[in-house]
PDB file of N, CA and C in Angstrom:
ATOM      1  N   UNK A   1      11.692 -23.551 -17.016  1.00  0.00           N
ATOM      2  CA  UNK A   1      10.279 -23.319 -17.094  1.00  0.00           C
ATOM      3  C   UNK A   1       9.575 -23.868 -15.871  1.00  0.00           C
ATOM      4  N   UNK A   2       9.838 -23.755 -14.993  1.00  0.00           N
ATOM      5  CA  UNK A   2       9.565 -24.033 -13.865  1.00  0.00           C
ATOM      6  C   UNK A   2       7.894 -23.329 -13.308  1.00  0.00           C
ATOM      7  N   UNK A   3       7.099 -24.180 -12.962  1.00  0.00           N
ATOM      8  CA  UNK A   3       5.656 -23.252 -12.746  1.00  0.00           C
ATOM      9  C   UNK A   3       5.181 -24.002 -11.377  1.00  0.00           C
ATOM     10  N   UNK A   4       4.947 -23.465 -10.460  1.00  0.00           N
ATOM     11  CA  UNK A   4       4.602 -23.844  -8.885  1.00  0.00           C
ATOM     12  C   UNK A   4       3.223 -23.539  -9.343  1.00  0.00           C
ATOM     13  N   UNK A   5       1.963 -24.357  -8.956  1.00  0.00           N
ATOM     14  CA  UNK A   5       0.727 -23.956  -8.233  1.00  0.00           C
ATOM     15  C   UNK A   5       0.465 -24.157  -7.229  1.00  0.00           C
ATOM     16  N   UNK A   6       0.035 -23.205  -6.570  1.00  0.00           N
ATOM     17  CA  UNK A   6      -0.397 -23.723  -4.751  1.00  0.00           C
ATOM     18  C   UNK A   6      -1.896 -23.521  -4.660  1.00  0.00           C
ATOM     19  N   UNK A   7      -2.503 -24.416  -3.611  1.00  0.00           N
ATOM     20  CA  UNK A   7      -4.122 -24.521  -3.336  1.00  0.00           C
ATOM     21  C   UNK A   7      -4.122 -24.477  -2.220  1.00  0.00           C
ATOM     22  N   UNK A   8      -4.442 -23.478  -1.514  1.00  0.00           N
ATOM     23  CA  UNK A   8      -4.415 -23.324   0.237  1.00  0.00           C
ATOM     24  C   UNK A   8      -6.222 -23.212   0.756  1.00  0.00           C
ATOM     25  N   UNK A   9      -6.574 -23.658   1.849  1.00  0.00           N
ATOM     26  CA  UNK A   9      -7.580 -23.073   2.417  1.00  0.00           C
ATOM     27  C   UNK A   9      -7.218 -21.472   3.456  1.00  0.00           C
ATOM     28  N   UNK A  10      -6.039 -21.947   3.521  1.00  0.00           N
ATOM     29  CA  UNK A  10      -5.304 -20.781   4.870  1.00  0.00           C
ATOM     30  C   UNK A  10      -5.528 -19.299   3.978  1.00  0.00           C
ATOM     31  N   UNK A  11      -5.370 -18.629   4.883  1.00  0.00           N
ATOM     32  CA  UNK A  11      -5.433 -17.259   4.552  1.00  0.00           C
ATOM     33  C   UNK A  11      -4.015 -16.257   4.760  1.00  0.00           C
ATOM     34  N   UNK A  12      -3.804 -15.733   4.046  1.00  0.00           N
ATOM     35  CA  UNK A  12      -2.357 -14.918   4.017  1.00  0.00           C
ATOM     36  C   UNK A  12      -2.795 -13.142   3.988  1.00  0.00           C
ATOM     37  N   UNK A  13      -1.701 -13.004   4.003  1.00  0.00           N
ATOM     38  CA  UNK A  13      -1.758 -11.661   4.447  1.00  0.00           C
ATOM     39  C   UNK A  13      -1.538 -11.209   2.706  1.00  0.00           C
ATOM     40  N   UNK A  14      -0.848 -11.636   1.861  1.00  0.00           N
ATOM     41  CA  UNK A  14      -1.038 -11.105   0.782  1.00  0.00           C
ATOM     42  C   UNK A  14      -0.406 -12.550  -0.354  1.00  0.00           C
ATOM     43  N   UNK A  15      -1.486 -13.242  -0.882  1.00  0.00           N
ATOM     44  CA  UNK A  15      -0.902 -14.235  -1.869  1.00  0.00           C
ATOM     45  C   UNK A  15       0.323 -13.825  -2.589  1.00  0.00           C
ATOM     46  N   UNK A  16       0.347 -12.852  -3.039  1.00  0.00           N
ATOM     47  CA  UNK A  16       1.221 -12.037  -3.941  1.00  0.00           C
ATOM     48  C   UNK A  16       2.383 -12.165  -3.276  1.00  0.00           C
ATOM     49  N   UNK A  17       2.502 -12.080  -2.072  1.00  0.00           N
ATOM     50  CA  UNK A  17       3.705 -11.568  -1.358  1.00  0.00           C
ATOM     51  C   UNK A  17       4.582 -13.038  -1.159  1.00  0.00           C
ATOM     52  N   UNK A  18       3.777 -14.249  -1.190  1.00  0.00           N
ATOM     53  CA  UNK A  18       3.859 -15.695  -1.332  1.00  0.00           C
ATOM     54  C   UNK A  18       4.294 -16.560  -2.345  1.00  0.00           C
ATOM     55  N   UNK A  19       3.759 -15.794  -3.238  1.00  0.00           N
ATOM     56  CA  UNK A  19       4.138 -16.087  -4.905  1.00  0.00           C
ATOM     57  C   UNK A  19       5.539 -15.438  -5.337  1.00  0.00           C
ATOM     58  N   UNK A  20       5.801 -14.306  -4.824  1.00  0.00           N
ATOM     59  CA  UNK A  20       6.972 -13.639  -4.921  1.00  0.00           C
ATOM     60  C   UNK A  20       8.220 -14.440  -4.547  1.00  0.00           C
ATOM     61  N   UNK A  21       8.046 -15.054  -3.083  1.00  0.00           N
ATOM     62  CA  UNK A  21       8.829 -16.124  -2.385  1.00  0.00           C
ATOM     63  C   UNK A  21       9.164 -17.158  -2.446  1.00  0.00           C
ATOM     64  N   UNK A  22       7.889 -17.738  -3.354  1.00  0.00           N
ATOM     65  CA  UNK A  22       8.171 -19.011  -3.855  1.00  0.00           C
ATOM     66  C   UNK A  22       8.774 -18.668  -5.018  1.00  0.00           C
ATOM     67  N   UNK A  23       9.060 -17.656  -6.348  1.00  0.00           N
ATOM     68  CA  UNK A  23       9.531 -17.790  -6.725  1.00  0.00           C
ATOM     69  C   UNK A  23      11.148 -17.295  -6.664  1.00  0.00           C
ATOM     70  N   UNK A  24      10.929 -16.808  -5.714  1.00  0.00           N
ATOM     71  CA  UNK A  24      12.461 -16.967  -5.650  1.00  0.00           C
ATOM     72  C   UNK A  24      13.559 -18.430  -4.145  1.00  0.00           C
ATOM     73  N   UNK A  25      12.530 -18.626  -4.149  1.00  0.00           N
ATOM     74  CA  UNK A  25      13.158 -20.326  -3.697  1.00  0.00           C
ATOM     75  C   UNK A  25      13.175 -21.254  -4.766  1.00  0.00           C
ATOM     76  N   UNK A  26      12.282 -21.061  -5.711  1.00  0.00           N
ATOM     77  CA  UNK A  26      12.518 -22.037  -7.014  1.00  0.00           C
ATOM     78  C   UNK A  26      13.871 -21.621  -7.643  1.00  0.00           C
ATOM     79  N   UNK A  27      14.205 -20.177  -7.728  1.00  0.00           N
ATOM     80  CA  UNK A  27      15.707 -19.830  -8.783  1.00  0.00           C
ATOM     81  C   UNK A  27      16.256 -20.137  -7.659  1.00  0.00           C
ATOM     82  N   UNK A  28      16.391 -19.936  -6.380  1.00  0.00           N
ATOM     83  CA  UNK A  28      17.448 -20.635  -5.390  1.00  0.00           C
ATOM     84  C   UNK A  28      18.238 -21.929  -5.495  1.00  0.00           C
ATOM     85  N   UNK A  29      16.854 -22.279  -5.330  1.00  0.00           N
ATOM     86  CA  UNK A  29      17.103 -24.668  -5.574  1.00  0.00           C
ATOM     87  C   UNK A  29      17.412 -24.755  -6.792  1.00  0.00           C
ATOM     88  N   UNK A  30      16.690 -24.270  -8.078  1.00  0.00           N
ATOM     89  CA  UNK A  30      17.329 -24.723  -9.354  1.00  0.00           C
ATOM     90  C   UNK A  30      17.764 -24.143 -10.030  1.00  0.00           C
ATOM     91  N   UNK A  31      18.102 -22.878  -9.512  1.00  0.00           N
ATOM     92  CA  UNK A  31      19.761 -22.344 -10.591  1.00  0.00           C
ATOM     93  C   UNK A  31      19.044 -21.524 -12.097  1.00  0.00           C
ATOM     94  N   UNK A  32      17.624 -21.673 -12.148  1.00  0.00           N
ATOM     95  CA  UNK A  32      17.041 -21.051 -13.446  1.00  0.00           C
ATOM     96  C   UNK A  32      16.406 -20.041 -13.190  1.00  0.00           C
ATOM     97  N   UNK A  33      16.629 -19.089 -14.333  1.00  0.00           N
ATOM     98  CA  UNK A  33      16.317 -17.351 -14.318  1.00  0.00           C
ATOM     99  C   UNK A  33      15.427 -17.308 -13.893  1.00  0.00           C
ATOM    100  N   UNK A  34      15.105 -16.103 -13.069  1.00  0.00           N
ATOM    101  CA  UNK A  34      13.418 -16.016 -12.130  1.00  0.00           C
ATOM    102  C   UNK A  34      12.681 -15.781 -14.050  1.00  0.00           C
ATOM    103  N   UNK A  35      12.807 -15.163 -14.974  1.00  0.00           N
ATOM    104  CA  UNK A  35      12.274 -15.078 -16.212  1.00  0.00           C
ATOM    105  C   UNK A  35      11.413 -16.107 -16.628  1.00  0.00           C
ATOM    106  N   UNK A  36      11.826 -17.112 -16.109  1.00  0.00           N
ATOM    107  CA  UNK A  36      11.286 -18.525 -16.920  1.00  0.00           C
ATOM    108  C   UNK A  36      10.159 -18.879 -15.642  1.00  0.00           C
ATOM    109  N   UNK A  37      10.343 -18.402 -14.399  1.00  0.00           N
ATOM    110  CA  UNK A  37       9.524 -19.014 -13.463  1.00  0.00           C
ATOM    111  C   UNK A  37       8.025 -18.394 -13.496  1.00  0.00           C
ATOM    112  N   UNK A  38       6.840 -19.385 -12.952  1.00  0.00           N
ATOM    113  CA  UNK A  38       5.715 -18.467 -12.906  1.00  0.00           C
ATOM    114  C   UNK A  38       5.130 -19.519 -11.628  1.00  0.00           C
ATOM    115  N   UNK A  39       4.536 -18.854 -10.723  1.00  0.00           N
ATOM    116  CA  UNK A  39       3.638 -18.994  -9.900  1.00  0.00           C
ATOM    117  C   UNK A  39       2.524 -18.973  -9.359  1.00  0.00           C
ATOM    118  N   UNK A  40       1.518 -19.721  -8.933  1.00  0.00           N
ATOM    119  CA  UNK A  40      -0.074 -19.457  -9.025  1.00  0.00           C
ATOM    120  C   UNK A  40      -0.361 -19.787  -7.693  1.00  0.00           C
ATOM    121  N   UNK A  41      -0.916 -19.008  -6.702  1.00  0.00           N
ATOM    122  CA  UNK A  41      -1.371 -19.400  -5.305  1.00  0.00           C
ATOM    123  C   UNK A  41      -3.300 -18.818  -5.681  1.00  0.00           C
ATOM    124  N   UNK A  42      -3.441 -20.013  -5.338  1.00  0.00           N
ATOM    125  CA  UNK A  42      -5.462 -20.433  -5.765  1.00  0.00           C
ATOM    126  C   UNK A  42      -5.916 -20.495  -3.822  1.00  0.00           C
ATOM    127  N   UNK A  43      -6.485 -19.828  -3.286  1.00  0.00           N
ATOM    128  CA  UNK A  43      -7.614 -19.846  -2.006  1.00  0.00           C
ATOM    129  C   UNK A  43      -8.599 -20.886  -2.384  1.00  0.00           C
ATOM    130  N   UNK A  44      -8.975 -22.206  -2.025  1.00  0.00           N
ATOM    131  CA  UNK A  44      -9.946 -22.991  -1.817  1.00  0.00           C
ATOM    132  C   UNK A  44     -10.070 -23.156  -0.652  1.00  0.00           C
ATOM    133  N   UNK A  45     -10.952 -22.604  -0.308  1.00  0.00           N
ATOM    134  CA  UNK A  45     -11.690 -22.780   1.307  1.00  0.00           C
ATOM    135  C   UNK A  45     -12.207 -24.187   1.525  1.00  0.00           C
ATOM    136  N   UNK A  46     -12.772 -24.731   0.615  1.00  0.00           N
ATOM    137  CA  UNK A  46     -13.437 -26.151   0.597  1.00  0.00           C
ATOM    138  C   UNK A  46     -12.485 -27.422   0.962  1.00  0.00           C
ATOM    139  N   UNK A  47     -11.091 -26.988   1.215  1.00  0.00           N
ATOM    140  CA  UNK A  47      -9.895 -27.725   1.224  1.00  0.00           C
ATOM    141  C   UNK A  47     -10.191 -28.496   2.144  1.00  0.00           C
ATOM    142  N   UNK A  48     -10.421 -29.727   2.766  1.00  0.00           N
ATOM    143  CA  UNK A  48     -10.261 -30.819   3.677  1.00  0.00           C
ATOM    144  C   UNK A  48      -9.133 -31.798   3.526  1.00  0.00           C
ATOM    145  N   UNK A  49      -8.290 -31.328   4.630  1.00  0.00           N
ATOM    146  CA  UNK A  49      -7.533 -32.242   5.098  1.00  0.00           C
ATOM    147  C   UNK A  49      -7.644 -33.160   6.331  1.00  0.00           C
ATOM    148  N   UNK A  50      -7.890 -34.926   6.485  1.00  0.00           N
ATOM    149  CA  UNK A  50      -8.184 -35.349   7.478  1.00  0.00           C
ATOM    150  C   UNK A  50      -9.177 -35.122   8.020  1.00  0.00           C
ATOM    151  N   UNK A  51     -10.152 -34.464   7.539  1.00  0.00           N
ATOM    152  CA  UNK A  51     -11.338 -34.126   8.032  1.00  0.00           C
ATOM    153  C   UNK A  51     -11.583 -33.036   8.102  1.00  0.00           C
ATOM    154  N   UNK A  52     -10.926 -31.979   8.692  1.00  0.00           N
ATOM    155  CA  UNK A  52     -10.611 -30.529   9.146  1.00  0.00           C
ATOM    156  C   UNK A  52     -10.604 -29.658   8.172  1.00  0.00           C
ATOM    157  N   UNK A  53     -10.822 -28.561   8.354  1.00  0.00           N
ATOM    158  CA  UNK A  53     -10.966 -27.227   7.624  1.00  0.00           C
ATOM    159  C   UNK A  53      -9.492 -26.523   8.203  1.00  0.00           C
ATOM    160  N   UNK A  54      -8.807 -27.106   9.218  1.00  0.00           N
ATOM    161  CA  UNK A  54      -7.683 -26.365   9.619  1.00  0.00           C
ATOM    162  C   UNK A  54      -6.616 -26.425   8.845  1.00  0.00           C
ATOM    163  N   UNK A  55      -5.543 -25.455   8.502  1.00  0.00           N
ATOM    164  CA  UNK A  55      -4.851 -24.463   7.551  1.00  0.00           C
ATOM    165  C   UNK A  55      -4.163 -25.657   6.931  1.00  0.00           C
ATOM    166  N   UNK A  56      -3.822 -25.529   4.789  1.00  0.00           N
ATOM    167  CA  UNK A  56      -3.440 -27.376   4.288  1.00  0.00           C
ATOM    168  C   UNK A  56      -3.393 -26.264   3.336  1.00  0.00           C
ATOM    169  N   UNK A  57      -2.361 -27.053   2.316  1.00  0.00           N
ATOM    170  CA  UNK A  57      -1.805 -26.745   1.264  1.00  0.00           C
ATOM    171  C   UNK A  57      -1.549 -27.662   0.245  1.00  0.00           C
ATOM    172  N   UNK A  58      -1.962 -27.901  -0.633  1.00  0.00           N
ATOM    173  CA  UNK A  58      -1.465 -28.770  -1.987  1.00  0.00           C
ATOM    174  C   UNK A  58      -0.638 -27.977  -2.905  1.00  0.00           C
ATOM    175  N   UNK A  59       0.672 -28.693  -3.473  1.00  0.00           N
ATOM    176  CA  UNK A  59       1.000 -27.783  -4.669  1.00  0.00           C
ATOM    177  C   UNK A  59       1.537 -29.081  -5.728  1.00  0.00           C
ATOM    178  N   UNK A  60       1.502 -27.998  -6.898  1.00  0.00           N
ATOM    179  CA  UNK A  60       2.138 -29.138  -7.928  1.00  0.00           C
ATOM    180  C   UNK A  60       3.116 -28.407  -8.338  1.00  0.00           C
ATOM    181  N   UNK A  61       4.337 -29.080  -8.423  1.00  0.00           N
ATOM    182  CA  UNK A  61       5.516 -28.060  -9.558  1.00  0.00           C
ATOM    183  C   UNK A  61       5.625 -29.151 -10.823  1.00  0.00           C
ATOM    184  N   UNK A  62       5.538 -28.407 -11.794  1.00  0.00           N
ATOM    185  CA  UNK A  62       5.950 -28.520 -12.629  1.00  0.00           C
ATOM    186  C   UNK A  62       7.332 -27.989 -13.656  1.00  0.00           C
ATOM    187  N   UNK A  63       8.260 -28.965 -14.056  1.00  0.00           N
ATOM    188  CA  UNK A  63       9.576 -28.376 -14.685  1.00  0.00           C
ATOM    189  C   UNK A  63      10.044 -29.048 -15.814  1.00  0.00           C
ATOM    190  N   UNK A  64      11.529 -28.413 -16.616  1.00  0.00           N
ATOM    191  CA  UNK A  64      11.286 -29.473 -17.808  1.00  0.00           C
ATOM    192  C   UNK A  64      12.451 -30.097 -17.266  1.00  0.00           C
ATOM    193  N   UNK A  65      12.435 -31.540 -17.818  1.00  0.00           N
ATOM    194  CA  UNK A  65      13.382 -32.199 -17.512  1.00  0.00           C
ATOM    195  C   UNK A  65      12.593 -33.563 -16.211  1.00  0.00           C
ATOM    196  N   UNK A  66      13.720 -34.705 -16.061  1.00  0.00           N
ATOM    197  CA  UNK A  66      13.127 -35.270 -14.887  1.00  0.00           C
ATOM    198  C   UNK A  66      13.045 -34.638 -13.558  1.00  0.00           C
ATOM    199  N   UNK A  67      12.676 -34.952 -12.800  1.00  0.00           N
ATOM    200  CA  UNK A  67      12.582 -34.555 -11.225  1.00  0.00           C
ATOM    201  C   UNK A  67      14.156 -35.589 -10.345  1.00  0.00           C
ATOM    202  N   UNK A  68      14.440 -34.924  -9.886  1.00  0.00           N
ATOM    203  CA  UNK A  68      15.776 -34.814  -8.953  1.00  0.00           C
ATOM    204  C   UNK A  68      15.540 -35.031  -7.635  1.00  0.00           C
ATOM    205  N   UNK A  69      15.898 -36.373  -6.844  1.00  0.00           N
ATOM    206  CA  UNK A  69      15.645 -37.002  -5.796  1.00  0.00           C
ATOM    207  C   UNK A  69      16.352 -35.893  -4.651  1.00  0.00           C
ATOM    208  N   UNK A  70      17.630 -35.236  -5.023  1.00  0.00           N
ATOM    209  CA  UNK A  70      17.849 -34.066  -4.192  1.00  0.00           C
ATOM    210  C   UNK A  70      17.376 -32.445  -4.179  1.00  0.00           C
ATOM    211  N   UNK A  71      17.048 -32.128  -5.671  1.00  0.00           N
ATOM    212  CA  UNK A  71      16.381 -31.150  -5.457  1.00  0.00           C
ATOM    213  C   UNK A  71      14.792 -31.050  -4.854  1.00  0.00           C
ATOM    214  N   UNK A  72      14.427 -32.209  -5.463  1.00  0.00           N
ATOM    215  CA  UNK A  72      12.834 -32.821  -4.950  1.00  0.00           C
ATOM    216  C   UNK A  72      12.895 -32.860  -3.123  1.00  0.00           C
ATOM    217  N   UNK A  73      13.955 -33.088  -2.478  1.00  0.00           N
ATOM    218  CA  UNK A  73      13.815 -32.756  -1.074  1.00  0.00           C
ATOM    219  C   UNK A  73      14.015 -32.237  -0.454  1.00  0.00           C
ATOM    220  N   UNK A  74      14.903 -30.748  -1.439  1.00  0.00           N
ATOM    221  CA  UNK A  74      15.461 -29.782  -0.945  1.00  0.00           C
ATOM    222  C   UNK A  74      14.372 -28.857  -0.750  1.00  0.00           C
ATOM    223  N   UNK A  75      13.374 -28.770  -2.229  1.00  0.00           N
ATOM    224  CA  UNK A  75      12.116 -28.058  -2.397  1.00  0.00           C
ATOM    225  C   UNK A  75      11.191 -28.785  -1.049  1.00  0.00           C
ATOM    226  N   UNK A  76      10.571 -29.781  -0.849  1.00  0.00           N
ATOM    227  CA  UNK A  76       9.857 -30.401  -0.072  1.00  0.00           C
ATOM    228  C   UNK A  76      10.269 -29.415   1.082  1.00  0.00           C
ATOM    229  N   UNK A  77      11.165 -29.503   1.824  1.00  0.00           N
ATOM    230  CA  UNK A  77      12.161 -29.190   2.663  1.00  0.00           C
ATOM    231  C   UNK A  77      11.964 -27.237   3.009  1.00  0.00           C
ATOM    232  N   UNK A  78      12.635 -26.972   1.976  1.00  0.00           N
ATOM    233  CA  UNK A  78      11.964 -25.256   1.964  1.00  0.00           C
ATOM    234  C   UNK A  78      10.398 -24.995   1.471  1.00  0.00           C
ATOM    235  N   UNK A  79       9.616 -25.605   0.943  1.00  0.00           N
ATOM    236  CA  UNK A  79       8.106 -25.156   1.113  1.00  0.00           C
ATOM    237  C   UNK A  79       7.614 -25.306   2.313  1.00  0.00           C
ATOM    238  N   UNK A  80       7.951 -26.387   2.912  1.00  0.00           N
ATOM    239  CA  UNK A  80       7.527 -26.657   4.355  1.00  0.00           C
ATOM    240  C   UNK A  80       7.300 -25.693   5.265  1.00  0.00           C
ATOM    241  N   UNK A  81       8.919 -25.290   5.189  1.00  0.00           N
ATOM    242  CA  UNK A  81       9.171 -24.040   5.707  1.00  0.00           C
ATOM    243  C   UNK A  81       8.413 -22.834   5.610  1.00  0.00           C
ATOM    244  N   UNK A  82       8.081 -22.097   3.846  1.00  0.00           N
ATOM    245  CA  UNK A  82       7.371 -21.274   3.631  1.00  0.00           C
ATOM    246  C   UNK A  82       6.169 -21.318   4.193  1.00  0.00           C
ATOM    247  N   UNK A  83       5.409 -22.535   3.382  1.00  0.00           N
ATOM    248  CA  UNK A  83       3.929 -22.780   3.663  1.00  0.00           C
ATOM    249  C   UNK A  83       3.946 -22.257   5.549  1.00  0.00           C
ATOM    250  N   UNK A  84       4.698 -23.068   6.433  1.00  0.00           N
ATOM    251  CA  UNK A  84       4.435 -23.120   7.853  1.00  0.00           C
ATOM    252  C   UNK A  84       4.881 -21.212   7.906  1.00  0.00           C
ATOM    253  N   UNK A  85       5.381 -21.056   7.498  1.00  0.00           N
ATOM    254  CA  UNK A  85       5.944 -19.097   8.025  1.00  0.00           C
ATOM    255  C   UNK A  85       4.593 -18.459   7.367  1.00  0.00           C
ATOM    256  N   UNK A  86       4.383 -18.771   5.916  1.00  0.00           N
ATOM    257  CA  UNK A  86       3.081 -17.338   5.723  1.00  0.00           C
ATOM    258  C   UNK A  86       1.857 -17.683   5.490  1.00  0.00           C
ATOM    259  N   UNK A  87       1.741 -19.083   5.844  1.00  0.00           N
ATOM    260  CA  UNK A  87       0.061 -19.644   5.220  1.00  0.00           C
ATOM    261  C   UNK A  87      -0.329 -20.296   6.846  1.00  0.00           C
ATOM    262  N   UNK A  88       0.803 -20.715   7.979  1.00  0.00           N
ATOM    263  CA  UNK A  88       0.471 -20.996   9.351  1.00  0.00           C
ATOM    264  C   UNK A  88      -0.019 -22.519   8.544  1.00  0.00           C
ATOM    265  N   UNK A  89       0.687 -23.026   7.992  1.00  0.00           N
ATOM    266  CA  UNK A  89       0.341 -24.864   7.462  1.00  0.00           C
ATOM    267  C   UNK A  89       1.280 -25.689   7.887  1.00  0.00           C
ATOM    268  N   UNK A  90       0.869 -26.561   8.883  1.00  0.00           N
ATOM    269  CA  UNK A  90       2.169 -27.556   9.798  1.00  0.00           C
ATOM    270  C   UNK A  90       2.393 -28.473   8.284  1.00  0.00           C
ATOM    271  N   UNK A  91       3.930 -29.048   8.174  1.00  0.00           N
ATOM    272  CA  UNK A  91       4.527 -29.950   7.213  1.00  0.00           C
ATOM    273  C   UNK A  91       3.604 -31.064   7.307  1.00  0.00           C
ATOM    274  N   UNK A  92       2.730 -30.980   8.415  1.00  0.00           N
ATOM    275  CA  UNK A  92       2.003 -33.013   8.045  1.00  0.00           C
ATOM    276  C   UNK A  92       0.499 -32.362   7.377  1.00  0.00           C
ATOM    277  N   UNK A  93       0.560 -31.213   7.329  1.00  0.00           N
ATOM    278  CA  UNK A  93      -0.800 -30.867   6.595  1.00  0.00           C
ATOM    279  C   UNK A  93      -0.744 -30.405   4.885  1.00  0.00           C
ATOM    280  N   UNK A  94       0.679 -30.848   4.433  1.00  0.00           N
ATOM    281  CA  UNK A  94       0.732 -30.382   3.118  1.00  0.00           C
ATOM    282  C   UNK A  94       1.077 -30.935   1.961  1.00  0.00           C
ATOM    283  N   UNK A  95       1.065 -31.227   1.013  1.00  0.00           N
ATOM    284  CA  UNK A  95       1.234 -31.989  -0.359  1.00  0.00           C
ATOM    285  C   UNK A  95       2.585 -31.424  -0.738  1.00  0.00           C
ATOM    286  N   UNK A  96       3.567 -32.075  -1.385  1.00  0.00           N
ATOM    287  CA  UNK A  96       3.804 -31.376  -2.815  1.00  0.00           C
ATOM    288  C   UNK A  96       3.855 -32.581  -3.832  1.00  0.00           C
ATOM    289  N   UNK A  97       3.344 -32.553  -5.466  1.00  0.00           N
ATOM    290  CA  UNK A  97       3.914 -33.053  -6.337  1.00  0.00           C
ATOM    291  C   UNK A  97       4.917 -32.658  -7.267  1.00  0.00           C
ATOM    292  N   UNK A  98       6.052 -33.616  -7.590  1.00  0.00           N
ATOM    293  CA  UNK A  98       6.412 -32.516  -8.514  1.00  0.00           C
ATOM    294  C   UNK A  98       6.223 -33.664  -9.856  1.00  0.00           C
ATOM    295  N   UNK A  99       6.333 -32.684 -11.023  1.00  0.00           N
ATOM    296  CA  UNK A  99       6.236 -33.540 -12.287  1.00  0.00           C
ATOM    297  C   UNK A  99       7.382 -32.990 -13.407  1.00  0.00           C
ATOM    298  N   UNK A 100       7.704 -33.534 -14.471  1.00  0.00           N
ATOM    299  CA  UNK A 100       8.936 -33.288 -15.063  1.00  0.00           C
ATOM    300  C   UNK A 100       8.140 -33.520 -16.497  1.00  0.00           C
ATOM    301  N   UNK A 101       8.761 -32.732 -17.376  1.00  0.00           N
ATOM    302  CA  UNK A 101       8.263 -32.653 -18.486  1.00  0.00           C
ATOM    303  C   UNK A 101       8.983 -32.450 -19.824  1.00  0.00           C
ATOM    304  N   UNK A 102       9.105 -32.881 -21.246  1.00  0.00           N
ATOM    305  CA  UNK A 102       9.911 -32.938 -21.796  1.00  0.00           C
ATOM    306  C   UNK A 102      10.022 -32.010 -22.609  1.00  0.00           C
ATOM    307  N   UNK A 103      10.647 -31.184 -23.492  1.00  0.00           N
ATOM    308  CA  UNK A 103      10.693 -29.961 -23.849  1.00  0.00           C
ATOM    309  C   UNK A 103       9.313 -29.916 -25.031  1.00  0.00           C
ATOM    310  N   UNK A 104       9.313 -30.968 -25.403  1.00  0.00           N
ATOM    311  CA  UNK A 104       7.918 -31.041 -26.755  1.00  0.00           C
ATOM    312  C   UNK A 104       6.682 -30.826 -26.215  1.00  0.00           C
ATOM    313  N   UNK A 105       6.416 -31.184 -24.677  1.00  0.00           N
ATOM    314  CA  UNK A 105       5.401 -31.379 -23.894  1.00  0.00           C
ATOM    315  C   UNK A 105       5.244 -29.940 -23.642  1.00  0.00           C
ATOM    316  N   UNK A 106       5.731 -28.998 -23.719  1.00  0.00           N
ATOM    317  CA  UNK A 106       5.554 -27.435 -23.142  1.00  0.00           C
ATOM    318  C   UNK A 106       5.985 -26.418 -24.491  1.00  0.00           C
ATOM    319  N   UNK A 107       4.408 -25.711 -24.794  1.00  0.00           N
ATOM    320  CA  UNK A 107       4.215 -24.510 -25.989  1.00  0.00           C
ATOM    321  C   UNK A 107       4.805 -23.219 -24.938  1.00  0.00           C
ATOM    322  N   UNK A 108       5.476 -22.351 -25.801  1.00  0.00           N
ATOM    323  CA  UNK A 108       5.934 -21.001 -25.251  1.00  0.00           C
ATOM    324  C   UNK A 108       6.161 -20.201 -26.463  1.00  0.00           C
ATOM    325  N   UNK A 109       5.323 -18.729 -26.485  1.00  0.00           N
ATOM    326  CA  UNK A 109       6.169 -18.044 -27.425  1.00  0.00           C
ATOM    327  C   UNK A 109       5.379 -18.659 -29.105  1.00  0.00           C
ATOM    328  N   UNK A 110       4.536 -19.878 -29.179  1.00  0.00           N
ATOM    329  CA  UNK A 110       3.884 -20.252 -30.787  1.00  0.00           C
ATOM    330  C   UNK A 110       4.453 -21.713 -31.201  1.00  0.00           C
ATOM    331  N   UNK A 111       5.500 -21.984 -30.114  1.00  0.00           N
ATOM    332  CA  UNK A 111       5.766 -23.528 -30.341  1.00  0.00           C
ATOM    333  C   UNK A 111       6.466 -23.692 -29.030  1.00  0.00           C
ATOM    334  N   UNK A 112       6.378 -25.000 -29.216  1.00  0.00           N
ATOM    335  CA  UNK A 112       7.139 -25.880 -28.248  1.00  0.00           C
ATOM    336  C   UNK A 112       8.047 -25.605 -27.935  1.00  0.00           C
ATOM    337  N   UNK A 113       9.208 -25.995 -26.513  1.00  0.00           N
ATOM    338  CA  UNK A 113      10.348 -25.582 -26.299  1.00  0.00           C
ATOM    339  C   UNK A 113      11.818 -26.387 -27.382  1.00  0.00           C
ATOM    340  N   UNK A 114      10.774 -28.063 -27.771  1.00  0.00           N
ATOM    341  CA  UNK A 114      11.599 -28.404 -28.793  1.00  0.00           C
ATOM    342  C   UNK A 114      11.735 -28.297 -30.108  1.00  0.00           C
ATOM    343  N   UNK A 115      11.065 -26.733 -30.139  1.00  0.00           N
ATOM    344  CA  UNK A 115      11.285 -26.351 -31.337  1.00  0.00           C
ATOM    345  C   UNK A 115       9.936 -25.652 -32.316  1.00  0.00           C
TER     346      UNK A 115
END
C-alpha cells in the first residue's frame, strides 16, 4: 500500500507523466504490485525553499510496515534522480519523508488492512 505525495513549485510538462514514474520506481525498490500503489503530484507555487521560489519538491511516502534504512536510500537516491530529470529540482532543493504504518492504521475496501 504504498502512496507517494509530491508538492512541487516546478512546473512539468505533464504531472501525470511523473506520477506514472514514480509509480513505477516504487514497484521497482519495493517489490509490491503497481495495484496497491497510488500517487499524488500537488503544484504549490507558494513553495519557498531557502528563500527562493526556484524549482523544490517535498514528498511524503507512506507504506505499511516499518521504513528500511536501505530501501529508504535507495528511494532518496532514485527520486533525486526523477525530481532533477522532470521537475529540473537539484537533490539539495528537495525533501523526502517516509513514514511506515501498521496494517490497523490503513482502511481499504470497508475495513482495515488488519482485518
Amino acid at each position: 500500500m504504498p502512496f507517494l505525495e509530491i508538492t512541487t513549485n516546478a512546473t512539468a510538462a505533464s504531472f501525470k507523466a511523473l506520477a506514472e514514474k514514480a509509480t513505477d520506481l516504487i514497484v521497482k525498490v519495493t517489490g509490491k504490485p503497481k495495484s496497491f500503489v497510488a500517487v499524488q503530484v500537488q503544484s504549490q507555487p507558494n513553495l519557498v525553499w531557502n528563500g527562493t521560489s526556484e524549482p523544490a519538491a517535498v514528498a511524503k511516502f507512506y507504506s505499511l510496515g516499518a521504513s528500511n534504512l536501505t530501501e529508504n536510500s535507495e528511494f532518496s537516491k532514485q527520486f533525486a534522480e526523477l525530481f532533477e530529470a522532470e521537475l529540473g529540482v537539484s537533490s539539495t532543493r528537495s525533501y523526502i519523508f517516509f513514514n511506515g504504518f501498521e496494517p490497523a492504521d490503513i482502511g481499504y475496501g470497508g475495513k482495515t488492512l488488519a482485518g
